[in-house]
Protein backbone atom coordinates (compact mmCIF):
# COMPACT_ATOMS: atom_id res chain seq x y z
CA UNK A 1 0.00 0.00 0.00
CA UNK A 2 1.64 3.83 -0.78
CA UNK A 3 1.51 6.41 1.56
CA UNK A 4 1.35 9.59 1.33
CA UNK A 5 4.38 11.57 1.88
CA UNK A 6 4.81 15.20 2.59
CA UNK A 7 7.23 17.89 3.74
CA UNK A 8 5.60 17.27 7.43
CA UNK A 9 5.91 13.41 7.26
CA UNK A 10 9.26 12.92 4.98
CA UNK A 11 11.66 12.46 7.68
CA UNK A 12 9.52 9.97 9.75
CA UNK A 13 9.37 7.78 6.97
CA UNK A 14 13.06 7.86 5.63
CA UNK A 15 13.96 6.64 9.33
CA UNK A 16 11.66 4.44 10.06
CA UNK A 17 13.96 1.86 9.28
CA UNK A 18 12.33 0.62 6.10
CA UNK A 19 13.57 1.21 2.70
CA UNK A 20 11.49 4.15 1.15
CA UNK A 21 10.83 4.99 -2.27
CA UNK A 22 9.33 7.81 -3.32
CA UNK A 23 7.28 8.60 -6.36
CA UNK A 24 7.36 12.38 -7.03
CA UNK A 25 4.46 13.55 -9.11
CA UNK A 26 1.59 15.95 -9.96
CA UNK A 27 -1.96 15.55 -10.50
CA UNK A 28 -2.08 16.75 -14.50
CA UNK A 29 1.42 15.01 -15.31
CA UNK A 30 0.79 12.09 -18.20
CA UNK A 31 3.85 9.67 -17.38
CA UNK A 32 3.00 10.09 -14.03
CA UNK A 33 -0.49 8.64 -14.22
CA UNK A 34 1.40 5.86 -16.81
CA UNK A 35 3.24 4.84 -14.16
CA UNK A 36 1.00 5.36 -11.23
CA UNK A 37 -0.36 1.40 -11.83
CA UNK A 38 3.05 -0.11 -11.85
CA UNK A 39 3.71 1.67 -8.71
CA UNK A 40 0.98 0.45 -6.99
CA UNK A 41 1.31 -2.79 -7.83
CA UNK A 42 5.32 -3.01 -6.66
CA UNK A 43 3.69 -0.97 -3.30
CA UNK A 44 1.71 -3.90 -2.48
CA UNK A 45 4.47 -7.00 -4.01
CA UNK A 46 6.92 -5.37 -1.73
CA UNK A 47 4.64 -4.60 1.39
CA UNK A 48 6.11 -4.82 4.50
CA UNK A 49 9.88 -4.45 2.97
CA UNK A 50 9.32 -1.15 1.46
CA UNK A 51 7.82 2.01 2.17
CA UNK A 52 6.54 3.31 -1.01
CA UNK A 53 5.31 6.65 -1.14
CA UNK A 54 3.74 8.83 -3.54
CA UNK A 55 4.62 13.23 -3.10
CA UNK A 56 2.45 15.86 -5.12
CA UNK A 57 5.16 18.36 -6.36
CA UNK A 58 2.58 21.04 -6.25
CA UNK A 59 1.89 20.71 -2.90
CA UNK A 60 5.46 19.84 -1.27
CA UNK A 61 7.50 21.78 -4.06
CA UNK A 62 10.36 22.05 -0.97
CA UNK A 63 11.18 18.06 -0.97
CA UNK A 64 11.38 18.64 -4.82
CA UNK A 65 13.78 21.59 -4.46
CA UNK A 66 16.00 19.66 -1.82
CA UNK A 67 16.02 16.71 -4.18
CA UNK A 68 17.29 18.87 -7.20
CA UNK A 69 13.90 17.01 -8.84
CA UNK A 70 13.42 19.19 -12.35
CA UNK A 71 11.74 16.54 -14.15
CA UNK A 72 8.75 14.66 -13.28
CA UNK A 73 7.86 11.65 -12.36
CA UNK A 74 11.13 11.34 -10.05
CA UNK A 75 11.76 7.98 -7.94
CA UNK A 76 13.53 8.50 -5.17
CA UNK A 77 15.01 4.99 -3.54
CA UNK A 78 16.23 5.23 -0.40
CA UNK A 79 18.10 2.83 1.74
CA UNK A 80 19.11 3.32 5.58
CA UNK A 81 18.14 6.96 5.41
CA UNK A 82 20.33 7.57 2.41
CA UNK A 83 19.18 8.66 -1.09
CA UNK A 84 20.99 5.58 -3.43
CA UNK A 85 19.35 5.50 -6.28
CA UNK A 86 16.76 8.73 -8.44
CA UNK A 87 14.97 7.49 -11.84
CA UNK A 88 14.14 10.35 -14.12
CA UNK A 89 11.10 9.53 -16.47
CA UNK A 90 8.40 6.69 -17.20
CA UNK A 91 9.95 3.05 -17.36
CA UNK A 92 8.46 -0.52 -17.34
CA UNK A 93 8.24 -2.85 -14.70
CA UNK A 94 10.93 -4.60 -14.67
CA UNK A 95 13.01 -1.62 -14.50
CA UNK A 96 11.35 -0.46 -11.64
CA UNK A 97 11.56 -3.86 -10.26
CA UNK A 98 14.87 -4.23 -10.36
CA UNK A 99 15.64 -1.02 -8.54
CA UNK A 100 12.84 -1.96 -5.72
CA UNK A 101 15.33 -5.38 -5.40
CA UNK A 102 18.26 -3.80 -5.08
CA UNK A 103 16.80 -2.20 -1.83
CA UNK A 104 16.30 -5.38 -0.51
């Protein structure tokens, strides 16, 4: 299941001792709603591993900023509270899959 992340809640969930990924997105972006289904469905394969998040740019534009995130959708993977991997665009599953693994 994704959560929702926001400036407010960001830090909780990068230490909370899970992996976190984040999906950075906004509402009228068209490779974000592509992708939006694949995320999902790795949010639930990898439930209770993973922390996977989804952040509205337009409402949390800071975590964007501190990110340097010009380009949307952004995934952020994060691993012991330590940004270790940023995708840049629309891919297919297994590309995303392979980058939830390597979290593992």
């Amino acid at each position: 299941m994704e959560v929702t992340i926001t400036t407010e809640n960001f830090e909780s969930y990068l230490n909370g001792g899970l992996p976190l990924v984040v999906d950075l997105w906004a509402v009228w972006c068209g490779p974000c709603k592509a992708i939006a289904p694949t995320i999902s469905e790795l949010a639930e394969k990898y439930d209770g591993k993973i922390v996977v998040g989804k952040c509205d740019v337009e409402e949390n534009d800071d975590l964007a900023i501190q990110f340097g995130v010009r380009n949307i959708p952004t995934i952020l993977f994060f691993k012991d509270g330590k940004l270790v991997d940023k995708l840049v665009g629309a891919a297919n599953k297994a590309v995303f899959d392979e980058k939830f693994q390597a979290l593992l």
